[in-house]
Protein backbone atom coordinates (compact mmCIF):
# COMPACT_ATOMS: atom_id res chain seq x y z
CA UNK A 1 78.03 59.07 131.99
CA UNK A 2 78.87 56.20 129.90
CA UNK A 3 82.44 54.93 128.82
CA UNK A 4 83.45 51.42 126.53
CA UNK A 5 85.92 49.48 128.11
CA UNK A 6 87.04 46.97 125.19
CA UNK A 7 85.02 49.00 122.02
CA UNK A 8 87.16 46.53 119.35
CA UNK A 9 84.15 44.12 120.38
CA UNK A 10 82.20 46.34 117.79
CA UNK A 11 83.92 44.41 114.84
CA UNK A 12 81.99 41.56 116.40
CA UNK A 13 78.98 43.05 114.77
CA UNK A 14 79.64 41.86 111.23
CA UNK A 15 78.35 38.48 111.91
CA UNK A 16 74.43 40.49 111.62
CA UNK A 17 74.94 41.24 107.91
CA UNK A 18 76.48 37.95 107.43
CA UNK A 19 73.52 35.76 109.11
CA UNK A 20 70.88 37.59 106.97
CA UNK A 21 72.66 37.37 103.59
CA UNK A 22 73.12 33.46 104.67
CA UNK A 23 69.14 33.18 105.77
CA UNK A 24 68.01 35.04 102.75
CA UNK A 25 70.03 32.51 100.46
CA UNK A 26 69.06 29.56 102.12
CA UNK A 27 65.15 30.54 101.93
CA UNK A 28 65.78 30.91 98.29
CA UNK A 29 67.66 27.84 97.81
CA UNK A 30 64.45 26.41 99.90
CA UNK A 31 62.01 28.18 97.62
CA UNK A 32 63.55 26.68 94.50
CA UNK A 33 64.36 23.87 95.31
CA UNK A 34 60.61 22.74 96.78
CA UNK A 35 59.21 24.11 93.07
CA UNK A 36 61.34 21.39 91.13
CA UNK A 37 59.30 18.96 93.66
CA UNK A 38 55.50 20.18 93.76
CA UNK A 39 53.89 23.70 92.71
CA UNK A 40 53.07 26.29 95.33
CA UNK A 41 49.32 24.22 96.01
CA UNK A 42 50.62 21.18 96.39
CA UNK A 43 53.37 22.47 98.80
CA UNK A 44 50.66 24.00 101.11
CA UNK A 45 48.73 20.64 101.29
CA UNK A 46 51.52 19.04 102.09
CA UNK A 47 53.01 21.21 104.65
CA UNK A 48 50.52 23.54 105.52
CA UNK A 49 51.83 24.78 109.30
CA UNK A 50 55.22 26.10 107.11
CA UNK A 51 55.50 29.64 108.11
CA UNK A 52 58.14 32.30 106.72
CA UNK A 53 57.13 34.91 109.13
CA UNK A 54 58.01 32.76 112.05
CA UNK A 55 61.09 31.69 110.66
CA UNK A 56 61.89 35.63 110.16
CA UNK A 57 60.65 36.02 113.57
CA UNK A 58 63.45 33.34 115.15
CA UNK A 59 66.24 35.00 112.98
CA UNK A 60 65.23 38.40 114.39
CA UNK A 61 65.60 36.23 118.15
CA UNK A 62 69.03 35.35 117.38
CA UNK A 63 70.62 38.29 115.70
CA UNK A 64 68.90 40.19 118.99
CA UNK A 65 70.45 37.79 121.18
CA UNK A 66 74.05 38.07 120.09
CA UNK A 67 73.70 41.82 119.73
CA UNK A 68 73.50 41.83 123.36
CA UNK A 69 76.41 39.40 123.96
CA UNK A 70 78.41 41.22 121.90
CA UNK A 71 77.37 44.66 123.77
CA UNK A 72 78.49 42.71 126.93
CA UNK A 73 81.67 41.91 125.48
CA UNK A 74 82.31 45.85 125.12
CA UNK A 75 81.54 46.41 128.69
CA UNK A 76 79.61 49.41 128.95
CA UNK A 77 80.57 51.04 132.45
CA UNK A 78 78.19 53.96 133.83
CA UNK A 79 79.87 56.61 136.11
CA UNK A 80 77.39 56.57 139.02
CA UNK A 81 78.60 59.95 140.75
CA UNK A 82 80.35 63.20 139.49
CA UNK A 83 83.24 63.91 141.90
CA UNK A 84 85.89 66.52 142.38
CA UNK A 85 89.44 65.46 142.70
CA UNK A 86 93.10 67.23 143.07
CA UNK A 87 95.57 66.51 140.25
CA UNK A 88 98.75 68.30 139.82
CA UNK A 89 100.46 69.32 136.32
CA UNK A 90 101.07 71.69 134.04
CA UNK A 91 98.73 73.66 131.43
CA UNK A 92 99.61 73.07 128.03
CA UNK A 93 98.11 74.43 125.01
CA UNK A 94 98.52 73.49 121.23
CA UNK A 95 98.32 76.08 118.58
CA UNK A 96 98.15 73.85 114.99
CA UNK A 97 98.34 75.69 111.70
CA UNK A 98 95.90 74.22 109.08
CA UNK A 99 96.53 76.48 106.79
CA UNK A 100 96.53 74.96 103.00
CA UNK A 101 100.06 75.19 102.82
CA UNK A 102 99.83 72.36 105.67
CA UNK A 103 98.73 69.94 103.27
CA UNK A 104 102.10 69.94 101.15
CA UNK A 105 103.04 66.72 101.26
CA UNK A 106 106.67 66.89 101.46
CA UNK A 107 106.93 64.88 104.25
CA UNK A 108 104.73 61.94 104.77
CA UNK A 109 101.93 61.57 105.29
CA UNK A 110 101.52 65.71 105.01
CA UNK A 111 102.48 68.34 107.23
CA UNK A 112 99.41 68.49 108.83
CA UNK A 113 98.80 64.84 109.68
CA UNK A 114 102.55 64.92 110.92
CA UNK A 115 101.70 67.71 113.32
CA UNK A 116 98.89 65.45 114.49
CA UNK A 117 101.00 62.40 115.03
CA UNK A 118 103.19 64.69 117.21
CA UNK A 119 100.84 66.23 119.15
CA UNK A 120 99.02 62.81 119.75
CA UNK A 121 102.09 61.40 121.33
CA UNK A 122 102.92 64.10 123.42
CA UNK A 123 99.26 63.62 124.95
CA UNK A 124 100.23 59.88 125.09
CA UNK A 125 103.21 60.89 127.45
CA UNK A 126 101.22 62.97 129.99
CA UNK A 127 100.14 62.52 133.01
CA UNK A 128 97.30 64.67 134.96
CA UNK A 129 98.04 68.19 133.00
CA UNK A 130 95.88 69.69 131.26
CA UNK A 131 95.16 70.20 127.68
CA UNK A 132 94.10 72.89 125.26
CA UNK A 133 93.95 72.83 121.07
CA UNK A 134 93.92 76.03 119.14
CA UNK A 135 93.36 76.03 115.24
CA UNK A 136 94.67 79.01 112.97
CA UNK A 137 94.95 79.49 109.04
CA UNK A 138 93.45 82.92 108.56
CA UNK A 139 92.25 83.16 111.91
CA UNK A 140 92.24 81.39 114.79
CA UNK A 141 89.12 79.27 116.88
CA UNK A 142 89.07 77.32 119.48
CA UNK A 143 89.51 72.94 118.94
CA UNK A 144 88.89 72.30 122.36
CA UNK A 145 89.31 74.25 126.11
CA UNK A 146 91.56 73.41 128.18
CA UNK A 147 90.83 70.01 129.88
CA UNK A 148 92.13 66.85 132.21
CA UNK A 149 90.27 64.54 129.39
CA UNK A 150 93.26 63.34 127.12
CA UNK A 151 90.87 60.75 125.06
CA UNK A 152 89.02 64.21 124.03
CA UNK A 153 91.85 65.80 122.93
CA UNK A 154 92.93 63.33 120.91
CA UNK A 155 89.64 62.54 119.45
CA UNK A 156 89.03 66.92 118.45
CA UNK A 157 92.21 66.90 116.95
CA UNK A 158 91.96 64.37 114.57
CA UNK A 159 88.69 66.20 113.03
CA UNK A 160 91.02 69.46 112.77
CA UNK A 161 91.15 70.40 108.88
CA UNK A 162 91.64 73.44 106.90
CA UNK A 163 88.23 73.96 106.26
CA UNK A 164 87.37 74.26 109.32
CA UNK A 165 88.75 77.78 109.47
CA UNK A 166 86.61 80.34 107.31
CA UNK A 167 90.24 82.33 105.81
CA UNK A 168 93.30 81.11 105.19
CA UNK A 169 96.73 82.37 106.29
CA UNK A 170 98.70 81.98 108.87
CA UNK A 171 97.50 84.23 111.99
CA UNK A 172 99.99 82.91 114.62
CA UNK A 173 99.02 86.39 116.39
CA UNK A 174 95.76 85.76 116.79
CA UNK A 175 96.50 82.12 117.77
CA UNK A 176 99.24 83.38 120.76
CA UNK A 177 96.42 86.31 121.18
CA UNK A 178 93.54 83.09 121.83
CA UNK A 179 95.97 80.87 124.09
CA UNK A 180 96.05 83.74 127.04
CA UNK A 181 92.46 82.82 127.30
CA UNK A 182 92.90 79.49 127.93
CA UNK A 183 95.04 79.64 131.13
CA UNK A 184 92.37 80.23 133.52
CA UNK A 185 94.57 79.07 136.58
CA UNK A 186 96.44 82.16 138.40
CA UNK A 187 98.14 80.13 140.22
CA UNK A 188 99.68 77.47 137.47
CA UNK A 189 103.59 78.54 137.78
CA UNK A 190 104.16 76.22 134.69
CA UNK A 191 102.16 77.32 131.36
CA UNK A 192 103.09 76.13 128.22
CA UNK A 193 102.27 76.95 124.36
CA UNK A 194 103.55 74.53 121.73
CA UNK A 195 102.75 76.06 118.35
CA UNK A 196 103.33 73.58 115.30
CA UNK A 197 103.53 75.18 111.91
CA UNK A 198 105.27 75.45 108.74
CA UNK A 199 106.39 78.85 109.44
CA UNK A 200 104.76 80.70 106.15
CA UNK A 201 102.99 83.97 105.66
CA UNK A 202 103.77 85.35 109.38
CA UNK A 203 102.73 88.71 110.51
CA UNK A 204 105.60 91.45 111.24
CA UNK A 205 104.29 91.86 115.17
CA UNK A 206 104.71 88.06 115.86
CA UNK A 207 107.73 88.83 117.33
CA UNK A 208 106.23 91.32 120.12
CA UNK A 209 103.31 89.04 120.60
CA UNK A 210 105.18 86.01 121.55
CA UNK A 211 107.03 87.88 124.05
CA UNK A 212 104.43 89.73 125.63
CA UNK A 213 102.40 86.38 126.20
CA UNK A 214 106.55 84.83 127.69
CA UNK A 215 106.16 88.10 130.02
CA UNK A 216 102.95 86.85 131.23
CA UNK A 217 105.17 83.56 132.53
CA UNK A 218 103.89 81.14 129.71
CA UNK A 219 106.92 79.43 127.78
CA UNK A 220 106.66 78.73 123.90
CA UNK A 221 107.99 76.35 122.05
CA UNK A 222 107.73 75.64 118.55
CA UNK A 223 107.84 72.92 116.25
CA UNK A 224 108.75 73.29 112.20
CA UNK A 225 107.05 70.44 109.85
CA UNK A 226 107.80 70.53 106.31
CA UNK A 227 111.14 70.64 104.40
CA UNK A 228 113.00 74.03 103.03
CA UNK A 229 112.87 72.47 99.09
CA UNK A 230 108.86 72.74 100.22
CA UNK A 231 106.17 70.67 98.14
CA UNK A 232 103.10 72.02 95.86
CA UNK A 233 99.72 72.70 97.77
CA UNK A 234 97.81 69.93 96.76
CA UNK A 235 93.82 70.32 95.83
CA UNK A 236 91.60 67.58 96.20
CA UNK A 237 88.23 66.63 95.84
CA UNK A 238 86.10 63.96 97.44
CA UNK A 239 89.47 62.74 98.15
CA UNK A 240 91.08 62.49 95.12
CA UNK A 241 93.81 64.96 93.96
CA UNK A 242 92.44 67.54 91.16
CA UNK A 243 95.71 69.63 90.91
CA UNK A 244 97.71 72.31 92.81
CA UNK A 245 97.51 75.43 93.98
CA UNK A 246 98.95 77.73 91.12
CA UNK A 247 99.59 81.56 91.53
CA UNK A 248 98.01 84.70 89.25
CA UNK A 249 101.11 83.67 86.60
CA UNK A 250 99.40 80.14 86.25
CA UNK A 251 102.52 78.76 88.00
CA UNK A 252 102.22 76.00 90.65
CA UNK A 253 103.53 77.35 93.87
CA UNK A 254 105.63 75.90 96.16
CA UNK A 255 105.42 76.16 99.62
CA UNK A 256 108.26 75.96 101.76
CA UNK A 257 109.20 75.71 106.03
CA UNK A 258 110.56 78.85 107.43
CA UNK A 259 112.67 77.67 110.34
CA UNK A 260 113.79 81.27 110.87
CA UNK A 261 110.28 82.38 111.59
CA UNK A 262 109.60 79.82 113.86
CA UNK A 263 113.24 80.03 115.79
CA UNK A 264 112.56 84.08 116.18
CA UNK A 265 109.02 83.45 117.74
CA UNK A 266 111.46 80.35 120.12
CA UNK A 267 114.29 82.82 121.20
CA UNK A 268 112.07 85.91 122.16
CA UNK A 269 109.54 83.33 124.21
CA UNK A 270 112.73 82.03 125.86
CA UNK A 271 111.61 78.63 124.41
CA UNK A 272 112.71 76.59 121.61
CA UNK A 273 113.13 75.98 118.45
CA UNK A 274 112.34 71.86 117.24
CA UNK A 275 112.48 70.18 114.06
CA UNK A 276 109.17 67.98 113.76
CA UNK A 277 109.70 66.29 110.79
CA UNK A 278 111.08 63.22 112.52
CA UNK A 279 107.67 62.81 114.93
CA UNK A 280 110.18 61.67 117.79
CA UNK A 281 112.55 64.26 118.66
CA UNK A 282 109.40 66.95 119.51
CA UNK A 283 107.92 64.07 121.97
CA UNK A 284 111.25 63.83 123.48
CA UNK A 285 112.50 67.10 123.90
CA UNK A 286 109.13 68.43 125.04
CA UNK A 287 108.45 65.23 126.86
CA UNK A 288 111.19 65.92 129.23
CA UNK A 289 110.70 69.78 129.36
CA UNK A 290 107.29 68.76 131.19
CA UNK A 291 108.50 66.39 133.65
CA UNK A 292 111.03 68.39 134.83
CA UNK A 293 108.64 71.04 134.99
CA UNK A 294 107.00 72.22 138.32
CA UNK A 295 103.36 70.79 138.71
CA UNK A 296 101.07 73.22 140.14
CA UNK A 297 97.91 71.62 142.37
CA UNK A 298 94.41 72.34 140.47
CA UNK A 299 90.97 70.78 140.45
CA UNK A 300 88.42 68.88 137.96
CA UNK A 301 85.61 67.25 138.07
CA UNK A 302 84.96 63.86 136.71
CA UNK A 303 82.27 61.12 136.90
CA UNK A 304 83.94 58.61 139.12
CA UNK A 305 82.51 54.83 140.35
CA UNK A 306 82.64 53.41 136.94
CA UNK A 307 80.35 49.99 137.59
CA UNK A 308 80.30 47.54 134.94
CA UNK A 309 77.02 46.81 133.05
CA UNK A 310 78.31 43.76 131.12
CA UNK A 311 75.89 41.42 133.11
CA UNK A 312 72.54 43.07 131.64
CA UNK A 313 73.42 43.04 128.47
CA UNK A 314 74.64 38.50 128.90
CA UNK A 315 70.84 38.54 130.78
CA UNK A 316 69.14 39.60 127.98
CA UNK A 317 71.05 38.42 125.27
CA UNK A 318 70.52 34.54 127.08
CA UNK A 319 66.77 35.61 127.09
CA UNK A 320 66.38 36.06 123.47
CA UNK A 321 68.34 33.16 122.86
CA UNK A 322 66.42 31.04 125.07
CA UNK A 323 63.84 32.20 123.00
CA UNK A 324 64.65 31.53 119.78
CA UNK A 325 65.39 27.87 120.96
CA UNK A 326 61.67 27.30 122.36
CA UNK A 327 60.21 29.38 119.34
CA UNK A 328 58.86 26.55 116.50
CA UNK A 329 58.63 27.51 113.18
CA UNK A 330 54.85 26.35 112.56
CA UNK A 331 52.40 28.57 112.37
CA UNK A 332 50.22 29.15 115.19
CA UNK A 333 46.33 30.27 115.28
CA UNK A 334 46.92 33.98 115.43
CA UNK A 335 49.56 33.99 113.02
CA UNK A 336 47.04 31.89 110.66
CA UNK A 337 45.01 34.57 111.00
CA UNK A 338 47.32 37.81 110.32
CA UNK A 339 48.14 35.94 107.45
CA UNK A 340 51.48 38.36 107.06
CA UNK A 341 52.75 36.60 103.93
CA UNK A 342 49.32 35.38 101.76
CA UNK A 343 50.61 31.69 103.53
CA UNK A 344 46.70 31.00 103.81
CA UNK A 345 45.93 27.72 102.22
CA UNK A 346 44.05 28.97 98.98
């Protein structure tokens, strides 16, 4: 198992493009400017060891060379040794609408990168609990189980889009219905479900679902994005905006937060009810919810003994640079002989 310690480094690789656009324009300003001299003959009389291959060949030495010092500079580290260790924290599971309606953009940058920003942080401020991410329009899949790996989460749920559900809607049920699958620890005392939504198209049993699942000891919390004047839905294509959703009367709908929805599904849960629209007062308020929270004792395994690998990668990088400083650009027998480029003295 392999993880980057300083993966910014990778910017670093630029310079490759930029050292072949340079070569390539100084063997043309070469080329030409030889040809105002002598004709192509003449040139090979007069400097008849001149080989392009071997001055591709050095370039290819160099670029190979810092490749690997800039891989070093990243600091691959390999996990040598998977090992099981004892955390203690809490379960807690995000169920995100992506519903179209999510993509209103009545607050910035829409409601469903706002959701996204909130849940992001709230990963930011934990410590060893674990993580789950449910998805739901229409229906409702599972982003990612429930896991210790934070960087994970964070990664899955910025790929989470609408069409990555097959219907749209917004099946909170079956989302609440998924979650009790995800607690797989009998003996967590602290379970949480943080459902972040707009609030539209609910089903009449949400009610009875969310507190069947608070019987069952998990707590539920939920978080309203969008604003109660609501926005258009907005259609886009290749990422550009083609027009908005319109109803069967040809008129462009509007889709607005239902607070009262969301506060029903809070009070029955014996949870809460949070505005999201300002990204810090979820964090906070469920931020603190968490660490006053009992943490339960659980296991995980994990690749531990990270050992850095930096030093290979500076070996062989030197190598090839070492390399390219011994390698002349005359030809030599054998490459006379390939003859590569027609460079044969005619």
């Amino acid at each position: 198992m392999y993880k980057i310690e300083e993966p910014i480094y990778f910017y670093f690789f630029i310079i490759i493009p930029i050292m072949i656009v340079i070569f390539i324009l100084v063997l043309w300003w070469k080329k030409s400017t030889q040809k105002k001299f002598a004709n192509t003959e003449l040139l090979a009389k007069l400097a008849p060891n001149a080989s392009v291959f071997k001055s591709i060949l050095k370039l290819v030495f160099l670029l190979v060379g810092i490749s690997f010092l800039i891989i070093s500079l990243v600091n691959p580290k390999m996990g040598t040794k998977l090992q099981t260790v004892k955390r203690e924290g809490v379960d807690i599971i995000f169920a995100l609408d992506v519903s179209k309606s999510m993509l209103a953009k009545d607050i910035a940058p829409n409601r469903l990168e706002k959701s996204k920003q909130i849940i992001s942080k709230i990963i930011d401020k934990l410590g060893s609990d674990r993580v789950g991410i449910i998805i739901y329009a229409g229906n409702a899949y599972p982003l990612l189980p429930i896991t210790t790996d934070h960087a994970a989460a964070k990664m899955f749920l910025q790929n989470a889009n609408p069409d990555m559900v097959s219907s749209q809607g917004t099946a909170i049920n079956e989302a609440l219905d998924l979650s009790r699958t995800y607690y797989n620890n009998d003996e967590q005392t602290n379970k949480f479900l943080i459902i972040i939504s707009d609030g539209e198209d609910h089903q009449e049993e949400t009610k009875q679902k969310a507190q069947d699942i608070a019987n069952e000891g998990v707590k539920v919390y939920t978080v309203g994005v969008g604003t109660e004047n609501g926005g258009p839905i907005p259609i886009e294509l290749n990422g550009g905006l083609v027009g908005y959703k319109k109803n069967r009367q040809g008129e462009t709908v509007i889709t607005q937060r239902k607070p009262d929805v969301l506060q029903g599904i809070a009070d029955v849960a014996n949870g809460e009810y949070i505005d999201g629209n300002k990204t810090e007062q979820p964090v906070e308020i469920i931020e603190k919810v968490i660490a006053n929270a009992q943490k339960s004792e659980f296991e995980s395994t994990q690749f531990s003994d990270y050992k850095d690998q930096f030093q290979w990668f500076v070996g062989i990088g030197l190598l090839f640079l070492i390399i390219d400083i011994f390698f002349f650009e005359r030809k030599t027998k054998w490459i006379k002989k390939v003859d590569l480029f027609n460079e044969k003295e005619s």
